[in-house]
N, C-alpha and C. Protein backbone atom coordinates (compact mmCIF):
# COMPACT_ATOMS: atom_id res chain seq x y z
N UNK A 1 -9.73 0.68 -4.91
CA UNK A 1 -9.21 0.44 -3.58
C UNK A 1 -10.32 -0.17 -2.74
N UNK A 2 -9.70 -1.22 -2.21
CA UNK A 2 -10.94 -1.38 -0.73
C UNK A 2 -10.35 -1.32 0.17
N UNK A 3 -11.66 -1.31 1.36
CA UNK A 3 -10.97 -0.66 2.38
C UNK A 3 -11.86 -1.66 3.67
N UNK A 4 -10.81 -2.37 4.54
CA UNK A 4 -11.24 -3.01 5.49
C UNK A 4 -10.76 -2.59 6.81
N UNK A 5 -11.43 -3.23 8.05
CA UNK A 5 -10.65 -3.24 9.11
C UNK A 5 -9.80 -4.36 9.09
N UNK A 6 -8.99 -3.99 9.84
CA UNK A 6 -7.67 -4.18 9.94
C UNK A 6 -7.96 -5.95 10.69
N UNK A 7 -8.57 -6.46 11.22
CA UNK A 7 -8.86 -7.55 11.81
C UNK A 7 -9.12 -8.13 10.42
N UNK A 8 -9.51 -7.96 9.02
CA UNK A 8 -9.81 -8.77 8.22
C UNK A 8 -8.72 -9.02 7.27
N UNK A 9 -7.48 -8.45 7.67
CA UNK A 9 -6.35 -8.41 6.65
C UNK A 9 -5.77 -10.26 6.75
N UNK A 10 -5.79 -10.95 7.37
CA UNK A 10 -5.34 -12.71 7.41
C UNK A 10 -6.34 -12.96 6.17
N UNK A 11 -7.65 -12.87 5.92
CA UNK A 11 -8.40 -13.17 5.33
C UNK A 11 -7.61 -12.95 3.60
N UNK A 12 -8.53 -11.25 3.87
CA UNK A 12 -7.69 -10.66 2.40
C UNK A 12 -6.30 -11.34 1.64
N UNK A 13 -4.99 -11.38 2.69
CA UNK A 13 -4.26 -12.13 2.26
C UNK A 13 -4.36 -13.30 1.42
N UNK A 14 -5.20 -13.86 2.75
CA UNK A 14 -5.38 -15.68 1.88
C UNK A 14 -6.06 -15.55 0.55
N UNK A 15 -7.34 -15.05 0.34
CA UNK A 15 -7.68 -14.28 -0.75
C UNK A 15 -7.22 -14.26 -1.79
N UNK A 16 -6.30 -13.47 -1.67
CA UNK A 16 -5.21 -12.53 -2.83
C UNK A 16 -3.73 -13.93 -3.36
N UNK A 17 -4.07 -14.63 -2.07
CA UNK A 17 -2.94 -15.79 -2.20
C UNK A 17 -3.39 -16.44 -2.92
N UNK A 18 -4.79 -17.21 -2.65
CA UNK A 18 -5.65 -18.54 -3.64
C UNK A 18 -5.79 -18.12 -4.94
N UNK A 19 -5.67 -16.41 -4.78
CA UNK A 19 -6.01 -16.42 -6.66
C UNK A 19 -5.20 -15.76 -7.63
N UNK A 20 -3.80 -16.28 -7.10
CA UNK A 20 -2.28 -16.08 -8.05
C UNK A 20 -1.79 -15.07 -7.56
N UNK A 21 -2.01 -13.82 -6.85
CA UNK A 21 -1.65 -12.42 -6.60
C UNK A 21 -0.83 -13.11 -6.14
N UNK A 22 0.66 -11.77 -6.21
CA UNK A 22 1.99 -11.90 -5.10
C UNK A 22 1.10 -10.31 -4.37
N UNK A 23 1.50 -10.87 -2.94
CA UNK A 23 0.90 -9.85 -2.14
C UNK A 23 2.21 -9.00 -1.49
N UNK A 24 1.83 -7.75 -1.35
CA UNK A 24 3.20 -7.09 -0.86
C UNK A 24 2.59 -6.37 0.08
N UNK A 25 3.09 -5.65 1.71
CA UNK A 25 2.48 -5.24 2.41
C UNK A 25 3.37 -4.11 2.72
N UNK A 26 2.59 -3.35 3.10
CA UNK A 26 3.05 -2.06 4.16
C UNK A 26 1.95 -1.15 5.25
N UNK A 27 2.97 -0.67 5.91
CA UNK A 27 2.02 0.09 7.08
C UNK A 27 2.63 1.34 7.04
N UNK A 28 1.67 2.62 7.44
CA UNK A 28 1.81 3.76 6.92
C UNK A 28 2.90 4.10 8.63
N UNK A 29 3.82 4.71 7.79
CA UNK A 29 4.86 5.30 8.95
C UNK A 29 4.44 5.97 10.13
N UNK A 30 4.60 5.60 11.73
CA UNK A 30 4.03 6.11 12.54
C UNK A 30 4.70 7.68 12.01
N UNK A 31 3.52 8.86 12.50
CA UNK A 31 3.99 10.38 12.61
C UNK A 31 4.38 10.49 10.96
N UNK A 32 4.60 9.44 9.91
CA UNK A 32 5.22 10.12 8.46
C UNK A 32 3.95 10.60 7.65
N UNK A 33 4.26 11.62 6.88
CA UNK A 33 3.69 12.35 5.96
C UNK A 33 3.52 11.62 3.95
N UNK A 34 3.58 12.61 3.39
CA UNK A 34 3.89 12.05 2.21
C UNK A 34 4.85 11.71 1.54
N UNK A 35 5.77 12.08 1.91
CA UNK A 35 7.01 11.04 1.61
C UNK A 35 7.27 10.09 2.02
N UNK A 36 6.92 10.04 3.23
CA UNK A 36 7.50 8.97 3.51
C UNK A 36 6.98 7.73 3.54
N UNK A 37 5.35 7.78 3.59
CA UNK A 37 5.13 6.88 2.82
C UNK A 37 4.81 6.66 1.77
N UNK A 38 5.14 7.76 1.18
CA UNK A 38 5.45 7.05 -0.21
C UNK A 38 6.61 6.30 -0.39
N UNK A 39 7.95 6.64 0.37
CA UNK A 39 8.92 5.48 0.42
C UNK A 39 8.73 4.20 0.68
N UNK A 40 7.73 4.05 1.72
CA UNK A 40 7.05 2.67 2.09
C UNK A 40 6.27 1.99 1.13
N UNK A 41 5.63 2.21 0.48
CA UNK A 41 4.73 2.55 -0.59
C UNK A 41 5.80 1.77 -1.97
N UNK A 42 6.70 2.44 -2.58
CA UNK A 42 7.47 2.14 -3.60
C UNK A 42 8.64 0.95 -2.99
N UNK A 43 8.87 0.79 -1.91
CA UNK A 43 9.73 -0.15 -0.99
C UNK A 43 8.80 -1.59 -1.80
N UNK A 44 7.82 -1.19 -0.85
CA UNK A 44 7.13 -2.70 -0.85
C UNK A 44 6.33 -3.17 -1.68
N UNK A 45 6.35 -2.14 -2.67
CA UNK A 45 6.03 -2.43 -4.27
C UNK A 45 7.18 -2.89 -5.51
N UNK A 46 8.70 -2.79 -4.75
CA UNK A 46 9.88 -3.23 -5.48
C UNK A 46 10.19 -2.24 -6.64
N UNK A 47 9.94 -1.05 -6.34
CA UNK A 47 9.73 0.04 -7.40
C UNK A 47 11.46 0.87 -7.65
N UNK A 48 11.81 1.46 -8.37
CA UNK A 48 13.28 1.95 -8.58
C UNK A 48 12.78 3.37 -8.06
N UNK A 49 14.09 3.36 -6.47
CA UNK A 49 14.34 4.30 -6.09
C UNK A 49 13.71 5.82 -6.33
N UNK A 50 13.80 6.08 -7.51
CA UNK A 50 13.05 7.00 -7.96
C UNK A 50 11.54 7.46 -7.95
N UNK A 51 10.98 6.11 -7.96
CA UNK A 51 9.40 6.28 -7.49
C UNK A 51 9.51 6.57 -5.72
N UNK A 52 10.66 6.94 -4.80
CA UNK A 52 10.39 6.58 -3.37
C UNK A 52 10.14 8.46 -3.24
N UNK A 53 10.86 8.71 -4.01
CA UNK A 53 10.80 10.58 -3.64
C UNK A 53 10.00 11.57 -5.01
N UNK A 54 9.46 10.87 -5.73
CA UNK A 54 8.91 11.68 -7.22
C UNK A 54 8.01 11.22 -7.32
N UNK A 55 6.71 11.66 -7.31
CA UNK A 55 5.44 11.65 -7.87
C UNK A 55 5.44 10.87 -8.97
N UNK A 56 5.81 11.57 -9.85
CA UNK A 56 5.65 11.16 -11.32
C UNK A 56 6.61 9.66 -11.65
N UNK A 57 7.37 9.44 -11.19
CA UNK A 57 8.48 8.16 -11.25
C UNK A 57 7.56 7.18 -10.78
N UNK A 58 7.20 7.48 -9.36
CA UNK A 58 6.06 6.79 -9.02
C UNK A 58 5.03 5.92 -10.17
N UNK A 59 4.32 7.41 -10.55
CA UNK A 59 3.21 6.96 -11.54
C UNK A 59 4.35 6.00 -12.61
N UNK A 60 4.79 6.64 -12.96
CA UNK A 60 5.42 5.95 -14.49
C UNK A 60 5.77 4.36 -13.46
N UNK A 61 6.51 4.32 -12.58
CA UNK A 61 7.04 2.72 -12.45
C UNK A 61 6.18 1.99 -12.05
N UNK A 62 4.53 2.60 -12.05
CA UNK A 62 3.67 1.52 -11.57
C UNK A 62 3.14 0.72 -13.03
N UNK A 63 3.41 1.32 -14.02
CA UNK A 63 3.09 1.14 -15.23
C UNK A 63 3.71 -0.31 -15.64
N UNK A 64 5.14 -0.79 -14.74
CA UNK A 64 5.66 -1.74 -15.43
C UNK A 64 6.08 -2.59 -14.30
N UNK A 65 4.70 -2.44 -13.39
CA UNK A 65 4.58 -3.35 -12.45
C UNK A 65 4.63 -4.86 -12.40
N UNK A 66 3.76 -5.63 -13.64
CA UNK A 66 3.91 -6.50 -13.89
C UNK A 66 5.22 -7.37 -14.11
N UNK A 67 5.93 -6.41 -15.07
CA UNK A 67 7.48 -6.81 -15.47
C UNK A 67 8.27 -6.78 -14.14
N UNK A 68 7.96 -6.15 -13.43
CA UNK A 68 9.26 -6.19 -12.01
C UNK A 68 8.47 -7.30 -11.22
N UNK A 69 7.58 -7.90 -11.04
CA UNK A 69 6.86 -8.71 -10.12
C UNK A 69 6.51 -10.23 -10.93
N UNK A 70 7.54 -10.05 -12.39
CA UNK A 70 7.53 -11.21 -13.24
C UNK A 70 5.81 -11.64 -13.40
N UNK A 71 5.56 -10.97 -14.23
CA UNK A 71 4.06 -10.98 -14.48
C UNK A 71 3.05 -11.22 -13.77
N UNK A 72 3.28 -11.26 -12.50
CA UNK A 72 2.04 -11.59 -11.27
C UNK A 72 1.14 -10.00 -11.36
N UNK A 73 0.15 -10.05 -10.66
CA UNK A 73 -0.56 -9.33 -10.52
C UNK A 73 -0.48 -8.85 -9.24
N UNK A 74 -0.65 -7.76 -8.33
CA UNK A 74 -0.10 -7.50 -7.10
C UNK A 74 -0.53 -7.12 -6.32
N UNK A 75 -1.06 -7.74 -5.32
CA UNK A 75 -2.43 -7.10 -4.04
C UNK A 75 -1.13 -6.51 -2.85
N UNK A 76 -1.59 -5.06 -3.19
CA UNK A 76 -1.20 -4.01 -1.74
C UNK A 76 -2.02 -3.97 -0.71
N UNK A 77 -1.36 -4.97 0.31
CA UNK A 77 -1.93 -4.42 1.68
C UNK A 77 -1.44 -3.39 2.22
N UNK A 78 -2.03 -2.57 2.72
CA UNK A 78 -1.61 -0.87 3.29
C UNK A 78 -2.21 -0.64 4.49
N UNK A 79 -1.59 -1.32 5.74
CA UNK A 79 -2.05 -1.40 7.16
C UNK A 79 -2.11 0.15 7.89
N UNK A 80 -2.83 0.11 8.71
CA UNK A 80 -3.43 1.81 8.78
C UNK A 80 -3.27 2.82 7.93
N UNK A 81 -3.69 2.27 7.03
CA UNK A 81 -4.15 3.69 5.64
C UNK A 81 -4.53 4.37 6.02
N UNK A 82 -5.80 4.47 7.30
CA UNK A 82 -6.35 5.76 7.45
C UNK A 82 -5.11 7.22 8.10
N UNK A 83 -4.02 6.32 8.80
CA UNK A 83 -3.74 7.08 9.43
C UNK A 83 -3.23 8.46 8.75
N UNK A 84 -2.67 7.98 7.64
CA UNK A 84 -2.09 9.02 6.69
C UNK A 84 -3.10 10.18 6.39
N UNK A 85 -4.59 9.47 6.37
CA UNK A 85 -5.76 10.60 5.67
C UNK A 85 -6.12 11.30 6.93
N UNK A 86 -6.22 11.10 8.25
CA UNK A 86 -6.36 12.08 9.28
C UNK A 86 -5.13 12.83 9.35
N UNK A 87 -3.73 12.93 8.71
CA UNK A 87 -2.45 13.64 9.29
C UNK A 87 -2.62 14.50 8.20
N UNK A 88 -2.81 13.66 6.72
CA UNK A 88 -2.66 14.82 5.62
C UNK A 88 -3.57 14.20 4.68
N UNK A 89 -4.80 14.83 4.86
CA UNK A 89 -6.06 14.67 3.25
C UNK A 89 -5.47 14.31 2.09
N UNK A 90 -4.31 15.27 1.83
CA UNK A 90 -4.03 15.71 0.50
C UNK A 90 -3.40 14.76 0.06
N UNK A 91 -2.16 13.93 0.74
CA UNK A 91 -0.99 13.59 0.63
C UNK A 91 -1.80 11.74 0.33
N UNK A 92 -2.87 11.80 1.33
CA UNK A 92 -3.91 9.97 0.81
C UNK A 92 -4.47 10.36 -0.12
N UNK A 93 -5.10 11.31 -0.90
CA UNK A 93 -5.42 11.79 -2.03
C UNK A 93 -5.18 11.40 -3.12
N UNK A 94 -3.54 12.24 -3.11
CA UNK A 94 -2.40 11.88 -4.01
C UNK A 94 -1.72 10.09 -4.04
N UNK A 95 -1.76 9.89 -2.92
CA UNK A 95 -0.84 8.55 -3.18
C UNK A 95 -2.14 7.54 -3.87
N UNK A 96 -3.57 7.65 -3.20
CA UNK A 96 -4.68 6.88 -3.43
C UNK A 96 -4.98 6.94 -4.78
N UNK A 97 -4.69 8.30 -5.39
CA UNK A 97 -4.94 7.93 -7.08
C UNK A 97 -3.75 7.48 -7.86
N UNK A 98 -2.88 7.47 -6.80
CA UNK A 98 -1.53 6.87 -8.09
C UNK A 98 -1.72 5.63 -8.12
N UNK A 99 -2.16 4.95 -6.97
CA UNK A 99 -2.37 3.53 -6.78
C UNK A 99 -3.53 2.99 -7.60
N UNK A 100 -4.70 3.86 -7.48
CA UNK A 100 -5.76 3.20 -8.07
C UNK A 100 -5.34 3.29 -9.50
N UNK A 101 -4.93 4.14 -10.14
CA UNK A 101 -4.67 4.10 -11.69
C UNK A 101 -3.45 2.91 -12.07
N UNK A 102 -2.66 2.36 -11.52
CA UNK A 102 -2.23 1.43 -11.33
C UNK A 102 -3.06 0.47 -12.08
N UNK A 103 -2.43 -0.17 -13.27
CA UNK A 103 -3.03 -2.01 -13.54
C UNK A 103 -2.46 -2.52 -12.85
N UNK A 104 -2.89 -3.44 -12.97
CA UNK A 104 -2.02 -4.66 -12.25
C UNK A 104 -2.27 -4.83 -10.90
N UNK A 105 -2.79 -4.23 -9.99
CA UNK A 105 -2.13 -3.37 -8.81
C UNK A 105 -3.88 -3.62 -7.90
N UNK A 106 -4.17 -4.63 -7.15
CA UNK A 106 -5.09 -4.44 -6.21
C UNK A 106 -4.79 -4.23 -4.93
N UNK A 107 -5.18 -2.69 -4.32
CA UNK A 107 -5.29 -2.32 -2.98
C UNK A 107 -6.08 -2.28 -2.01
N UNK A 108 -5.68 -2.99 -0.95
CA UNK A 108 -6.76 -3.39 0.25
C UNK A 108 -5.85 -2.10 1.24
N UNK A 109 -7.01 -1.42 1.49
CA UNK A 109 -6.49 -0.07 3.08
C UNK A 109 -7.18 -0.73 4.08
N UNK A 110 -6.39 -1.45 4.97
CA UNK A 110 -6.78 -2.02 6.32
C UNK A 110 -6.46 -0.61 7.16
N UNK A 111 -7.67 -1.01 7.70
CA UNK A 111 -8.07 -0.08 9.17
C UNK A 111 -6.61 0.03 10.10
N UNK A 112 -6.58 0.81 11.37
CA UNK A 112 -5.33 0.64 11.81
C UNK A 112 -5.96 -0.77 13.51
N UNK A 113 -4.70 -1.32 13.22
CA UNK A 113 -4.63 -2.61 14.16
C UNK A 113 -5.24 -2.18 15.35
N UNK A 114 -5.18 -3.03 16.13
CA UNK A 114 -5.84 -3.08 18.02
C UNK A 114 -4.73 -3.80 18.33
N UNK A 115 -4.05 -3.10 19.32
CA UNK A 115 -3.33 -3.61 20.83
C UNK A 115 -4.27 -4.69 21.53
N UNK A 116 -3.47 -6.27 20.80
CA UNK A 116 -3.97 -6.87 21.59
C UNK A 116 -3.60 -7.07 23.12
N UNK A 117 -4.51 -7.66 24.10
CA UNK A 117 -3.72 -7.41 25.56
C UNK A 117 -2.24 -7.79 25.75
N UNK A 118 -2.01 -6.68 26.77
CA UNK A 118 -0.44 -6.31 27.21
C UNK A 118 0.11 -5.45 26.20
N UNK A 119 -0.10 -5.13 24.72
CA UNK A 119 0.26 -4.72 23.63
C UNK A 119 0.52 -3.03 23.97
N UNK A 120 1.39 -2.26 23.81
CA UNK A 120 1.61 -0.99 23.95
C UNK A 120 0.46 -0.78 22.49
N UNK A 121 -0.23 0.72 22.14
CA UNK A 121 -0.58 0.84 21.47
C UNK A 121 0.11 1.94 19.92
């Protein structure tokens, strides 16, 4: 996993774009826990239903990541990652090693965004 601020995610993208990755993004659910983003998580990874609420489905459908993403290789952007690890240690723990054991599977944890001006935060 790497882990940037969140101002460097245009970059990363382009990145992950110039060198064949299909890039898939998500941002960790304002106030959600471990489910729920893990629903976000298996959403925007194109994963079967079953990886959105099961641990283990999870693990197993990251295994055949390639085949659902037609052999691309797949950079996860995960926009305020941290937020999940200040609400629940355990729960970025858990999702952070399902991801990293993942082939196929490069994850960038962008910092959480800045309200640019006028921007509610």
């Amino acid at each position: 996993m790497i882990i940037l601020a969140a101002d460097r995610a245009d970059d990363a993208r382009a990145h992950f774009a110039q060198s064949g990755y299909a890039v898939a993004e998500v941002t960790t659910p304002r106030g959600g826990g471990l489910r729920e983003t893990q629903a976000q998580l298996a959403q925007a990874l194109r994963l079967p239903r079953t990886a959105a609420t099961n641990l283990d489905a999870m693990a197993d459908s990251l295994r055949d990541l390639g085949q659902i993403w037609d052999g691309q290789e797949v950079a996860l952007l995960w926009e305020d990652a941290g937020a999940l690890a200040e609400r629940d240690g355990r729960a970025w723990w858990i999702l952070s090693e399902i991801l990293d054991d993942a082939e196929s599977l490069a994850v960038v944890a962008l910092g959480a965004r800045r309200p640019e001006d006028g921007e509610q935060p």
